[in-house]
C-alpha atoms as a PDB file:
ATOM      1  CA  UNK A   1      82.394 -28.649  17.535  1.00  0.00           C
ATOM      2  CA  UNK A   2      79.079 -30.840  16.954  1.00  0.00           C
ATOM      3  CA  UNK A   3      80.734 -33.437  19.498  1.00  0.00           C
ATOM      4  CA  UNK A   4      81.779 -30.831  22.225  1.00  0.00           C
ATOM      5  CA  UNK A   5      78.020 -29.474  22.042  1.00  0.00           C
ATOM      6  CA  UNK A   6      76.362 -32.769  22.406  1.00  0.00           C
ATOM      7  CA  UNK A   7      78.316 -33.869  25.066  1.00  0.00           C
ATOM      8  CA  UNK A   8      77.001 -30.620  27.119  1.00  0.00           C
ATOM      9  CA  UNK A   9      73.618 -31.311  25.678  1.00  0.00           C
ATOM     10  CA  UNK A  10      73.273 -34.786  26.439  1.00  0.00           C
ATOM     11  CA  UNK A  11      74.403 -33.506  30.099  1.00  0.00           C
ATOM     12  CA  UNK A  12      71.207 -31.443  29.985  1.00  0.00           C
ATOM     13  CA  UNK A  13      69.251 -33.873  28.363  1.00  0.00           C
ATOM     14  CA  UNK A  14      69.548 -37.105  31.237  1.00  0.00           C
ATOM     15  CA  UNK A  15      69.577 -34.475  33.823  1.00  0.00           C
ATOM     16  CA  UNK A  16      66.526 -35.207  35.079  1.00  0.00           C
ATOM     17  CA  UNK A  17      64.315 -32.354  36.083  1.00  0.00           C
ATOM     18  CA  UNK A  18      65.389 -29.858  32.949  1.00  0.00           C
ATOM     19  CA  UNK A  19      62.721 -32.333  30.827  1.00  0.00           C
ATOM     20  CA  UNK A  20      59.007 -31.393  32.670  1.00  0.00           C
ATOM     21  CA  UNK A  21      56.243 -32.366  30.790  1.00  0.00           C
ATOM     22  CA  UNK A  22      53.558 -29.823  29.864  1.00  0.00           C
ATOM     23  CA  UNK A  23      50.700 -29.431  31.558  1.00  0.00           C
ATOM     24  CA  UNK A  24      47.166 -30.114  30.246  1.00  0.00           C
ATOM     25  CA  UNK A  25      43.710 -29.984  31.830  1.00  0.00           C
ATOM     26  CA  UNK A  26      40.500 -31.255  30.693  1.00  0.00           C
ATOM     27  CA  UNK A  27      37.387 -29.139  31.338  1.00  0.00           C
ATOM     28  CA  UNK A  28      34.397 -30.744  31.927  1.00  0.00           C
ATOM     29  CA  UNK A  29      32.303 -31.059  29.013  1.00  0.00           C
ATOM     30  CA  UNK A  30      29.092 -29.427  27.602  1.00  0.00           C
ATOM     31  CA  UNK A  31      26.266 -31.303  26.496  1.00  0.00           C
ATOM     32  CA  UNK A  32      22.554 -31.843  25.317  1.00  0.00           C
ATOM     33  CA  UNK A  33      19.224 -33.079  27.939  1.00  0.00           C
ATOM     34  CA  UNK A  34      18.567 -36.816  27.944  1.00  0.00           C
ATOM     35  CA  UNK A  35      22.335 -37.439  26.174  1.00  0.00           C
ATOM     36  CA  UNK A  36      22.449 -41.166  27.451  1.00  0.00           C
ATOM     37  CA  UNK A  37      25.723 -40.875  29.434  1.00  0.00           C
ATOM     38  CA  UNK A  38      27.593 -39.426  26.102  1.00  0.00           C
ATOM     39  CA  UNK A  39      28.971 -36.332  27.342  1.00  0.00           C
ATOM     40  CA  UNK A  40      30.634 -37.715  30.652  1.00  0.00           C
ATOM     41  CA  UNK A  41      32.124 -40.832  28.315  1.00  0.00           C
ATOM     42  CA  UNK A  42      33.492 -38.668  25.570  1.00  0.00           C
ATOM     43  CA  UNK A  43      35.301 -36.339  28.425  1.00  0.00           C
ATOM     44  CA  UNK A  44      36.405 -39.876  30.110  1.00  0.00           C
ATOM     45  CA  UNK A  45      37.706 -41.351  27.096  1.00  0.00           C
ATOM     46  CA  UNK A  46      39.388 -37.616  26.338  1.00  0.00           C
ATOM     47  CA  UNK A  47      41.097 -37.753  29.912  1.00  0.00           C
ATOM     48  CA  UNK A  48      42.463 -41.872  29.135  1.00  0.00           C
ATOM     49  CA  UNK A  49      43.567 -40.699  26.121  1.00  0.00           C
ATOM     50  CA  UNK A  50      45.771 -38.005  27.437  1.00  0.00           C
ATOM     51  CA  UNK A  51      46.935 -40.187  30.547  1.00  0.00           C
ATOM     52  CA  UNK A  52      47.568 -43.287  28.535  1.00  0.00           C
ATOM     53  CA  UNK A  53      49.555 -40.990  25.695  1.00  0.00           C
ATOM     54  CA  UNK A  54      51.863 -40.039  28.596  1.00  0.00           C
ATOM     55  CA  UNK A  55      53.347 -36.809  26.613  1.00  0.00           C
ATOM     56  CA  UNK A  56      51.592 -34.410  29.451  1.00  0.00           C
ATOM     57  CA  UNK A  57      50.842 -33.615  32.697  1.00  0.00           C
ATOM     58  CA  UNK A  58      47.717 -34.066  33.104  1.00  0.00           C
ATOM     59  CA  UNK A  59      45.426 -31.945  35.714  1.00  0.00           C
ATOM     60  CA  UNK A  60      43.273 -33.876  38.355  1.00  0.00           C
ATOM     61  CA  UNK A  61      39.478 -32.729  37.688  1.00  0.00           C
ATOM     62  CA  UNK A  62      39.516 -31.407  41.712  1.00  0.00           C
ATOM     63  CA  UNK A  63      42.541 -29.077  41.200  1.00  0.00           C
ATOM     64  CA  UNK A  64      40.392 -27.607  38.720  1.00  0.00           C
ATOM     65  CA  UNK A  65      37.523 -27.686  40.653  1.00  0.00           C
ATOM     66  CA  UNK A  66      39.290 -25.975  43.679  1.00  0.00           C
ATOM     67  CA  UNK A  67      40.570 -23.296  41.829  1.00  0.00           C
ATOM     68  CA  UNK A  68      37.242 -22.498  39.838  1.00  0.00           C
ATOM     69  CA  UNK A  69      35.636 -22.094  42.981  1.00  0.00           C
ATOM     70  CA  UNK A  70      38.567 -19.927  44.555  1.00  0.00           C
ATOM     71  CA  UNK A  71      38.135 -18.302  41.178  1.00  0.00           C
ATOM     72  CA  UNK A  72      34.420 -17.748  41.743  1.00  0.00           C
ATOM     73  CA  UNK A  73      33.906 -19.140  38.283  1.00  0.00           C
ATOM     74  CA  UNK A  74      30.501 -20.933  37.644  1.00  0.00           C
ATOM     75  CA  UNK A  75      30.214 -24.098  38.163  1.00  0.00           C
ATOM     76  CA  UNK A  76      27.877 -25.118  35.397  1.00  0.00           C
ATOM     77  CA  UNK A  77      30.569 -26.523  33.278  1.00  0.00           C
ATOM     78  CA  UNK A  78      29.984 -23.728  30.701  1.00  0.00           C
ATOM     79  CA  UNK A  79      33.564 -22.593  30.361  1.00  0.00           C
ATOM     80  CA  UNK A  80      34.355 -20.543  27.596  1.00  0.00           C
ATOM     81  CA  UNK A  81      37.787 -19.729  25.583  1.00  0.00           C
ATOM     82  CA  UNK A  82      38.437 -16.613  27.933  1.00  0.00           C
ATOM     83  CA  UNK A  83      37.215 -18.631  31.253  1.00  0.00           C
ATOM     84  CA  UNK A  84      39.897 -21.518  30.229  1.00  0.00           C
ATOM     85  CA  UNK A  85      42.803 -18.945  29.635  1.00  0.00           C
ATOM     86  CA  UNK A  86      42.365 -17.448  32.914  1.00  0.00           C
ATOM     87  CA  UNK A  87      42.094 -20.471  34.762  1.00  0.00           C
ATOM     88  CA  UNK A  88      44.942 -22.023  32.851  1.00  0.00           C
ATOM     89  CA  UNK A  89      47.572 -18.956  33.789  1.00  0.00           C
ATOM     90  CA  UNK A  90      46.136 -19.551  37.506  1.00  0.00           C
ATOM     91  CA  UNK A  91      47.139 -23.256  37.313  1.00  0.00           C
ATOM     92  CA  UNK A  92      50.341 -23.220  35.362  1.00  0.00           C
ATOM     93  CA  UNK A  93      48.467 -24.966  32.481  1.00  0.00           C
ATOM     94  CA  UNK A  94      49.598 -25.233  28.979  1.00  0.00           C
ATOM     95  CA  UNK A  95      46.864 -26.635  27.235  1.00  0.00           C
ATOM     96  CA  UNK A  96      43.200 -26.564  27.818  1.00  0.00           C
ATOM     97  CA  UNK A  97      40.580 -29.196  26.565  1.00  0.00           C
ATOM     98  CA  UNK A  98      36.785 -28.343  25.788  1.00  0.00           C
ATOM     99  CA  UNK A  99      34.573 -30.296  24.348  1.00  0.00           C
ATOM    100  CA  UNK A 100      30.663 -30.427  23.799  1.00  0.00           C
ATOM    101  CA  UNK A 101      28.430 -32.730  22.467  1.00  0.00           C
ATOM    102  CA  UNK A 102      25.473 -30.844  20.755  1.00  0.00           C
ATOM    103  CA  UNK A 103      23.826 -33.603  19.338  1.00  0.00           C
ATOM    104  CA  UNK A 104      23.014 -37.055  20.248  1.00  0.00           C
ATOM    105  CA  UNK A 105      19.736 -38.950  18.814  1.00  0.00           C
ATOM    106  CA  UNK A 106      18.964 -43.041  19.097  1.00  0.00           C
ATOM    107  CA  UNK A 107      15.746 -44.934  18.249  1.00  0.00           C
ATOM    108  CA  UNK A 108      15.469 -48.721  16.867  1.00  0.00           C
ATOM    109  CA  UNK A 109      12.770 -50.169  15.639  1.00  0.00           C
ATOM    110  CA  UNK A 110      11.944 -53.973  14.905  1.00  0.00           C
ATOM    111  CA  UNK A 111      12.268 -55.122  11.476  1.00  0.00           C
ATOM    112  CA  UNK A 112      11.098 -58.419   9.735  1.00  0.00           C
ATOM    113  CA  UNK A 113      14.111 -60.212   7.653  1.00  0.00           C
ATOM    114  CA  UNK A 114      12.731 -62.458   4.776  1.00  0.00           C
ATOM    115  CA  UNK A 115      16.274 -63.731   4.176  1.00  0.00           C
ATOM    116  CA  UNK A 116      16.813 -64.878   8.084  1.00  0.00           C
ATOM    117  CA  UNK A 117      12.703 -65.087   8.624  1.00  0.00           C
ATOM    118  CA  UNK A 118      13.075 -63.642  11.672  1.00  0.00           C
ATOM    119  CA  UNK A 119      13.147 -60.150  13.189  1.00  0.00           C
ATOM    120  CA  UNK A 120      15.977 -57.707  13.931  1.00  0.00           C
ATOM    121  CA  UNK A 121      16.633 -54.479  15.542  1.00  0.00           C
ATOM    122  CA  UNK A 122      16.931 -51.359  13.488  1.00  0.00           C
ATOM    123  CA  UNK A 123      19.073 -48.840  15.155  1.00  0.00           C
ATOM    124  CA  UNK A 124      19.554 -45.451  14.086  1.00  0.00           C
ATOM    125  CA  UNK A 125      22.079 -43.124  15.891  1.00  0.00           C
ATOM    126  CA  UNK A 126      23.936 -40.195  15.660  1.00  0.00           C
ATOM    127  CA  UNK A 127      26.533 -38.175  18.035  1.00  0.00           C
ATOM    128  CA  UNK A 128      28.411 -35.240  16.942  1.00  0.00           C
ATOM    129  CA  UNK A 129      31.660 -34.230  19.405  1.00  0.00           C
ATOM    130  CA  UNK A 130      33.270 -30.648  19.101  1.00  0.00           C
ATOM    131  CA  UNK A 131      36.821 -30.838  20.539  1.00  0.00           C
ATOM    132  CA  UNK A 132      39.278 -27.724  20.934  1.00  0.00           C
ATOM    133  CA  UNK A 133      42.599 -26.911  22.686  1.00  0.00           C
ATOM    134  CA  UNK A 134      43.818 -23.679  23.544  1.00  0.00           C
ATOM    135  CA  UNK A 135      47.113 -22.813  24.195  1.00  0.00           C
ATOM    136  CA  UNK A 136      47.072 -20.744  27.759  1.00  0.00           C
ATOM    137  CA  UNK A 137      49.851 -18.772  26.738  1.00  0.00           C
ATOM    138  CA  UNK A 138      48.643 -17.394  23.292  1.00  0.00           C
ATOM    139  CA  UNK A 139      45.301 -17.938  23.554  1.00  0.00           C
ATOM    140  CA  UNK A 140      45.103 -19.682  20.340  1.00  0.00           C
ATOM    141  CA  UNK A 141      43.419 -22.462  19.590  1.00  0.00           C
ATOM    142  CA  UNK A 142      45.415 -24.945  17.806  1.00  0.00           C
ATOM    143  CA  UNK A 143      43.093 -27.704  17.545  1.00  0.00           C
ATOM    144  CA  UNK A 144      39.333 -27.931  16.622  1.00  0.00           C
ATOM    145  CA  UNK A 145      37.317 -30.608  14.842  1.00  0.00           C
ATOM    146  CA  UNK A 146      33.968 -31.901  14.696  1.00  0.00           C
ATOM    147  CA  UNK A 147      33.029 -35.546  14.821  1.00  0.00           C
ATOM    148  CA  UNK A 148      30.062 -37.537  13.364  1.00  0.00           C
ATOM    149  CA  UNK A 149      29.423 -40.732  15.186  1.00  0.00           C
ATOM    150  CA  UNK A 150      27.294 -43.467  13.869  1.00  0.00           C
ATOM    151  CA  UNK A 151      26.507 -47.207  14.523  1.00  0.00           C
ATOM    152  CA  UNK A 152      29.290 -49.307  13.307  1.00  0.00           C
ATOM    153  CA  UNK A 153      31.251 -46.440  11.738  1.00  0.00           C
ATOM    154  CA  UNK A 154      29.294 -46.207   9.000  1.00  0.00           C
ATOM    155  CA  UNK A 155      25.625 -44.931   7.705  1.00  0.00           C
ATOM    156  CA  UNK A 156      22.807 -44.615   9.769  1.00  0.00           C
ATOM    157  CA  UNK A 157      20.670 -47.283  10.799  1.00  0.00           C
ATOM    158  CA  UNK A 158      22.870 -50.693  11.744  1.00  0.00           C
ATOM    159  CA  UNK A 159      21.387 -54.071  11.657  1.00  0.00           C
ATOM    160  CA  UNK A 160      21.338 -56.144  14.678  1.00  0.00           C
ATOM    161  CA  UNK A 161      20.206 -60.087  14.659  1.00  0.00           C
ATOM    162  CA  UNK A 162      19.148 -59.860  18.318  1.00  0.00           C
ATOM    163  CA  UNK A 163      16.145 -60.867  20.148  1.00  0.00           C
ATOM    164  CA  UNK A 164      13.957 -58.108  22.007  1.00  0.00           C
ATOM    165  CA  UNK A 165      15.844 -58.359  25.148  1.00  0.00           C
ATOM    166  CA  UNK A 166      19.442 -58.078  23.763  1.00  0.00           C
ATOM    167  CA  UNK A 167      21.460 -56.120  26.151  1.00  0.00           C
ATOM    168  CA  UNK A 168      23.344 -54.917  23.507  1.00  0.00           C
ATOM    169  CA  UNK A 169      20.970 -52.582  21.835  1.00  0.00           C
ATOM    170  CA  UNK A 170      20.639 -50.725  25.161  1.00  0.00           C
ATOM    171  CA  UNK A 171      21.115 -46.688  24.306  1.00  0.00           C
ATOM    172  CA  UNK A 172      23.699 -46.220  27.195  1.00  0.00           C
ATOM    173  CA  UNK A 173      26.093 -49.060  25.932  1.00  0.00           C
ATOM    174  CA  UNK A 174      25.297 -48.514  22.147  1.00  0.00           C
ATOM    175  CA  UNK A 175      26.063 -44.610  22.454  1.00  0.00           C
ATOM    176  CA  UNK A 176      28.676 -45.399  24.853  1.00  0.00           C
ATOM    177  CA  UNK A 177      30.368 -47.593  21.901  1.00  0.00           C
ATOM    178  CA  UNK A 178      29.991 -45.337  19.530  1.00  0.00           C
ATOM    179  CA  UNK A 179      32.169 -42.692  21.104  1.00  0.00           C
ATOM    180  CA  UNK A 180      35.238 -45.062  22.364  1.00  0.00           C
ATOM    181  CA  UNK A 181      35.743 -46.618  18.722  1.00  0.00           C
ATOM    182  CA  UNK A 182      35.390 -42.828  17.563  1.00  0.00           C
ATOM    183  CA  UNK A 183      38.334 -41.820  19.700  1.00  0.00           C
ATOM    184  CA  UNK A 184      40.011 -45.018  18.856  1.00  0.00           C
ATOM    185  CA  UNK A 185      39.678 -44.853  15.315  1.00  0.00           C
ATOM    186  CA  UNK A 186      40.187 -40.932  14.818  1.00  0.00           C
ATOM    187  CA  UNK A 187      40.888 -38.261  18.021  1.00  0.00           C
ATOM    188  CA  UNK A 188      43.524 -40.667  19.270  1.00  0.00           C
ATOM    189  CA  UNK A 189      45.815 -40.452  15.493  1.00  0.00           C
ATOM    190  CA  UNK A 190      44.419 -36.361  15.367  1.00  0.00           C
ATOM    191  CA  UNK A 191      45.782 -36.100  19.099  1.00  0.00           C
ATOM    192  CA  UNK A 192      49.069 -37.857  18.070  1.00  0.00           C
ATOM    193  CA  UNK A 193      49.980 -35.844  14.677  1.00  0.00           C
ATOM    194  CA  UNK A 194      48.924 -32.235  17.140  1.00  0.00           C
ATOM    195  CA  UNK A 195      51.314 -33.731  19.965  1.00  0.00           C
ATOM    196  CA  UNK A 196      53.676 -36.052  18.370  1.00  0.00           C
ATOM    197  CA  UNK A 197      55.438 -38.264  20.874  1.00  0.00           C
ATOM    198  CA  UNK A 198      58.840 -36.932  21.748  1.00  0.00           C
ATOM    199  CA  UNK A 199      61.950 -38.246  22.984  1.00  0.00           C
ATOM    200  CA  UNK A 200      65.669 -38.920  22.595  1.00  0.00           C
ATOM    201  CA  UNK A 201      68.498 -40.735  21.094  1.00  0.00           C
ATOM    202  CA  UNK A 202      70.257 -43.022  24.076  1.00  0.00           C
ATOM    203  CA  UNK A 203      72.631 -44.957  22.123  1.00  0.00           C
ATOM    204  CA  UNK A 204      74.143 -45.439  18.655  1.00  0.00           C
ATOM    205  CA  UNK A 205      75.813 -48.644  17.348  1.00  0.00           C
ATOM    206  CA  UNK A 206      76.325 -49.321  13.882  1.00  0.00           C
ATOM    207  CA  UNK A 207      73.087 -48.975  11.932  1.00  0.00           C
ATOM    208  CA  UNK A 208      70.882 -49.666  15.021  1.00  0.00           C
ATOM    209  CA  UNK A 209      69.947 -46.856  17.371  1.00  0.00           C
ATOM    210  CA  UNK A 210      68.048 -47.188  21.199  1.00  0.00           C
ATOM    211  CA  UNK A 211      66.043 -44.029  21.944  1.00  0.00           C
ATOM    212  CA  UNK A 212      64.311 -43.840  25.192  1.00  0.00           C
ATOM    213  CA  UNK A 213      60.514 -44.715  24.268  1.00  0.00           C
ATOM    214  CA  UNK A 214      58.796 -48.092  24.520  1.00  0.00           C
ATOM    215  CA  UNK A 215      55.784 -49.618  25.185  1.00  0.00           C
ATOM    216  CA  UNK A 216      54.513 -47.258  27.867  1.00  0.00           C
ATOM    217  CA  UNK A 217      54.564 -44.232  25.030  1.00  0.00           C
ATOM    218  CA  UNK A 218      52.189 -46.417  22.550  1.00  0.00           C
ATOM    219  CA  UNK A 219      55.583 -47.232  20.307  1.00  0.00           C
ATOM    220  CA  UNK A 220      54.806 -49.854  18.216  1.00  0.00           C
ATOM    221  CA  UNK A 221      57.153 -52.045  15.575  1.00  0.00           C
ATOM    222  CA  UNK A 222      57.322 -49.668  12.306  1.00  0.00           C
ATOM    223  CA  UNK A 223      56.632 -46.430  13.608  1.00  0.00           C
ATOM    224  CA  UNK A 224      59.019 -43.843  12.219  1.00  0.00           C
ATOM    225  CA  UNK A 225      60.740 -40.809  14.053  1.00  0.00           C
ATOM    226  CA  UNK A 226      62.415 -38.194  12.556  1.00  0.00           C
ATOM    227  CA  UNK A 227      65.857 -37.126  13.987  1.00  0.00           C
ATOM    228  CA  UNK A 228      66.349 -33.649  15.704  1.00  0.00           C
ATOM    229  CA  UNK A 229      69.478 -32.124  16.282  1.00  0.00           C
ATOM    230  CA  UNK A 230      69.021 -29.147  18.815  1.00  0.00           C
ATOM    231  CA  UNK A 231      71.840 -26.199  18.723  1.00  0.00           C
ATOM    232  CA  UNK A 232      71.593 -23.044  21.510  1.00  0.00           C
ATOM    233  CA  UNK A 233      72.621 -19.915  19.528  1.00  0.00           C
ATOM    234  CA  UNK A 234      72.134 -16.356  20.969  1.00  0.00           C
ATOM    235  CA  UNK A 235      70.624 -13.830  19.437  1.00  0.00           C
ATOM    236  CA  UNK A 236      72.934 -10.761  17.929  1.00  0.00           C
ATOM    237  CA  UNK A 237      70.414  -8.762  19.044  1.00  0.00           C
ATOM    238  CA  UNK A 238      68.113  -9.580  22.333  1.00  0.00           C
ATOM    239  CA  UNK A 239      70.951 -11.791  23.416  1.00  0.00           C
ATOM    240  CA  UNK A 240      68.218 -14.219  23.941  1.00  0.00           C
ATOM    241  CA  UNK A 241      68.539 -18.027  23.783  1.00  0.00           C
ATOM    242  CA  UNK A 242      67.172 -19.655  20.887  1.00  0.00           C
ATOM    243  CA  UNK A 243      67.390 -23.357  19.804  1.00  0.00           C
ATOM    244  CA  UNK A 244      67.624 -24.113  16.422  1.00  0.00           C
ATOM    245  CA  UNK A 245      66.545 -27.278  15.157  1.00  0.00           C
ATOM    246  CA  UNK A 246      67.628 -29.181  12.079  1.00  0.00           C
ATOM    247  CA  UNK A 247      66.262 -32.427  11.372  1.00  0.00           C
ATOM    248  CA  UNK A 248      68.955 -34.865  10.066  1.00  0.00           C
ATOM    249  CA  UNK A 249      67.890 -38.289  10.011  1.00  0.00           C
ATOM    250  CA  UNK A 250      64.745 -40.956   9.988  1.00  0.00           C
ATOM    251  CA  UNK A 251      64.656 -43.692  12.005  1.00  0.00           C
ATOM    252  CA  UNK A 252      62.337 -46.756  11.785  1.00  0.00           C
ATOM    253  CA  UNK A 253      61.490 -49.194  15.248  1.00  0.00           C
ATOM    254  CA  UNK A 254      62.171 -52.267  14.676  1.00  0.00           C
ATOM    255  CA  UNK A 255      61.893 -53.670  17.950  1.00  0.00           C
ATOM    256  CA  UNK A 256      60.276 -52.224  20.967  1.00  0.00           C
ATOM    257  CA  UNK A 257      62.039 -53.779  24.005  1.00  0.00           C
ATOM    258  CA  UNK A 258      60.302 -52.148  26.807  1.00  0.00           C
ATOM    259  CA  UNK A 259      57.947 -49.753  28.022  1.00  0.00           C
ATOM    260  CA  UNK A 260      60.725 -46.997  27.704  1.00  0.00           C
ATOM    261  CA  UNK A 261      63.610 -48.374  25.341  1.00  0.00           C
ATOM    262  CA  UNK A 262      62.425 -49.399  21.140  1.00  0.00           C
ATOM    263  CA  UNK A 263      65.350 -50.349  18.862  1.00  0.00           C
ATOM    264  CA  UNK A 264      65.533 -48.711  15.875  1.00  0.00           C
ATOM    265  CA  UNK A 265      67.146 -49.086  12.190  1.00  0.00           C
ATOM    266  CA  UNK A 266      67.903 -45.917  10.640  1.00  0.00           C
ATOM    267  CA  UNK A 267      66.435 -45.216   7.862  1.00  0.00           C
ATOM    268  CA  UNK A 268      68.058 -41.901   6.300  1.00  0.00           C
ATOM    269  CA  UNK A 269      71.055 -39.705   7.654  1.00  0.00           C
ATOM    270  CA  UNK A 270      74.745 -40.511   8.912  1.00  0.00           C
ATOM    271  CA  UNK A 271      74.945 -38.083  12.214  1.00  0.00           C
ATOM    272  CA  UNK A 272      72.701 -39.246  14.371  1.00  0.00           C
ATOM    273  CA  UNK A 273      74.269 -39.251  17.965  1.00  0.00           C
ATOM    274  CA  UNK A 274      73.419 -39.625  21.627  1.00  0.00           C
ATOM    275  CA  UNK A 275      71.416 -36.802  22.888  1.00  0.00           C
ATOM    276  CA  UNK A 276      69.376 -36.252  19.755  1.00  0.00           C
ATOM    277  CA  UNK A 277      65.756 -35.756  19.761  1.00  0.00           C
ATOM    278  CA  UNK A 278      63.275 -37.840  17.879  1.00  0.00           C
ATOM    279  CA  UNK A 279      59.932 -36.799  16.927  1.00  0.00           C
ATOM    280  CA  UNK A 280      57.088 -39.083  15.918  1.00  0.00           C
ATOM    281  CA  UNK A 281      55.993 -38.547  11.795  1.00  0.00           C
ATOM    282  CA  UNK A 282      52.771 -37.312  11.812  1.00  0.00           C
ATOM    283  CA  UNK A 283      50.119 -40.073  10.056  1.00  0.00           C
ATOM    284  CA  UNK A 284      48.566 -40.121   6.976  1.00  0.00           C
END
């Protein structure tokens, strides 16, 4: 029975069009006066992040654009929960994307080192970043944090062994810094564990297995996936499709040999078969 149903799932699976990825839209973001560029770089980064995780979809800013003003929606860049949903339905959206930065300070002084006997820069800093998605559909939000930026990761106030006219303790560039290693270092693994990278099982031989991610989905040697297998069942009731999913197996890469092919060993179960879907573990 399990071989009759994956051969008419794996039919549905490489049939091309059945697999449409969500879509996803990025809002423009809200910020603070005299913010040093951060607010347009944090909804940048937000926007590569998305594109470069390839999982969605994801909205042009002018779509959005066209429909607020169709919409008659303001154009401020003050969208709201309720603004999003309604714009989202409009567009065929999934997920929305706000953000706002509500606080961003800088200042650097000069400071004499005895050690060096000669004088740095003193840089203080902070940026805090609310992100949230809502789901169009539910109007839920299933993601919200807050993030603290500061110079160099750390505490406030970083030491920098520069001369006056170092370019690199301009605000734009220092700010600018500060939110890329943020979204490096933390959205980009928060983003990953909300949307885990999906995808499925093309081949099985032995103890090795090829599923159809690579390079191009950020799959990197040692990641691990957990195997789904996917059953249709109706219900007794509604009569309504449902798929049931049981997870029965772990797989490891252990070789990523393209931008959409990894090999992988597996690491627990004995079913695992073409057509099954794999699901990155969330991180730690």
């Amino acid at each position: 029975m399990r071989k009759m149903l994956l051969g008419l799932f794996v039919l549905f699976v490489f049939s091309g069009a059945s697999w449409a990825k969500d879509k996803i839209a990025v809002f423009q973001f809200n910020g603070v006066r005299d913010d040093y560029n951060v607010t347009y770089v944090a909804e940048e980064q937000m926007v590569s992040l998305l594109v470069n995780q390839k999982r969605f979809d994801v909205i042009e800013r002018k779509q959005l654009q066209a429909i607020m003003e169709e919409q008659a929606f303001s154009q401020s860049g003050a969208i709201n929960d309720g603004d999003a949903v309604k714009i989202g339905k409009i567009a065929g959206i999934k997920y929305c994307v706000l953000g706002s930065v509500t606080n961003v300070n800088y200042s650097r002084r000069q400071v004499y080192n005895e050690y060096s006997q000669k004088y740095q820069w003193e840089v203080d800093a902070l940026i805090v970043l609310q992100i949230k998605i809502v789901d169009v559909q539910t109007a839920g939000i299933i993601f919200s944090e807050t993030f603290n930026m500061k110079p160099g990761g750390g505490g406030l106030g970083s030491l920098f062994s520069s001369d006056q006219g170092d370019a690199s303790l301009d605000a734009d560039s220092t700010l600018s810094s500060m939110v890329k290693r943020t979204y490096e270092k933390e959205i980009t693994k928060k983003m990953s564990n909300t949307f885990p990278i999906q995808g499925s099982v093309i081949s099985v031989d032995g103890k090795e297995v090829t599923i159809d991610l690579g390079s191009g989905s950020g799959v990197e040697e040692g990641m691990k996936f957990d195997v789904i297998y996917q059953e249709e069942k109706e219900h007794p009731k509604t009569k309504k499709k449902i798929i049931i999913e049981k997870k029965i197996g772990v797989l490891q890469v252990k070789e990523v040999s393209g931008e959409e092919s990894a090999i992988c060993k597996i690491k627990e179960g004995t079913e695992i078969a073409e057509g099954d879907i794999i699901k990155l573990q969330k991180k730690k």
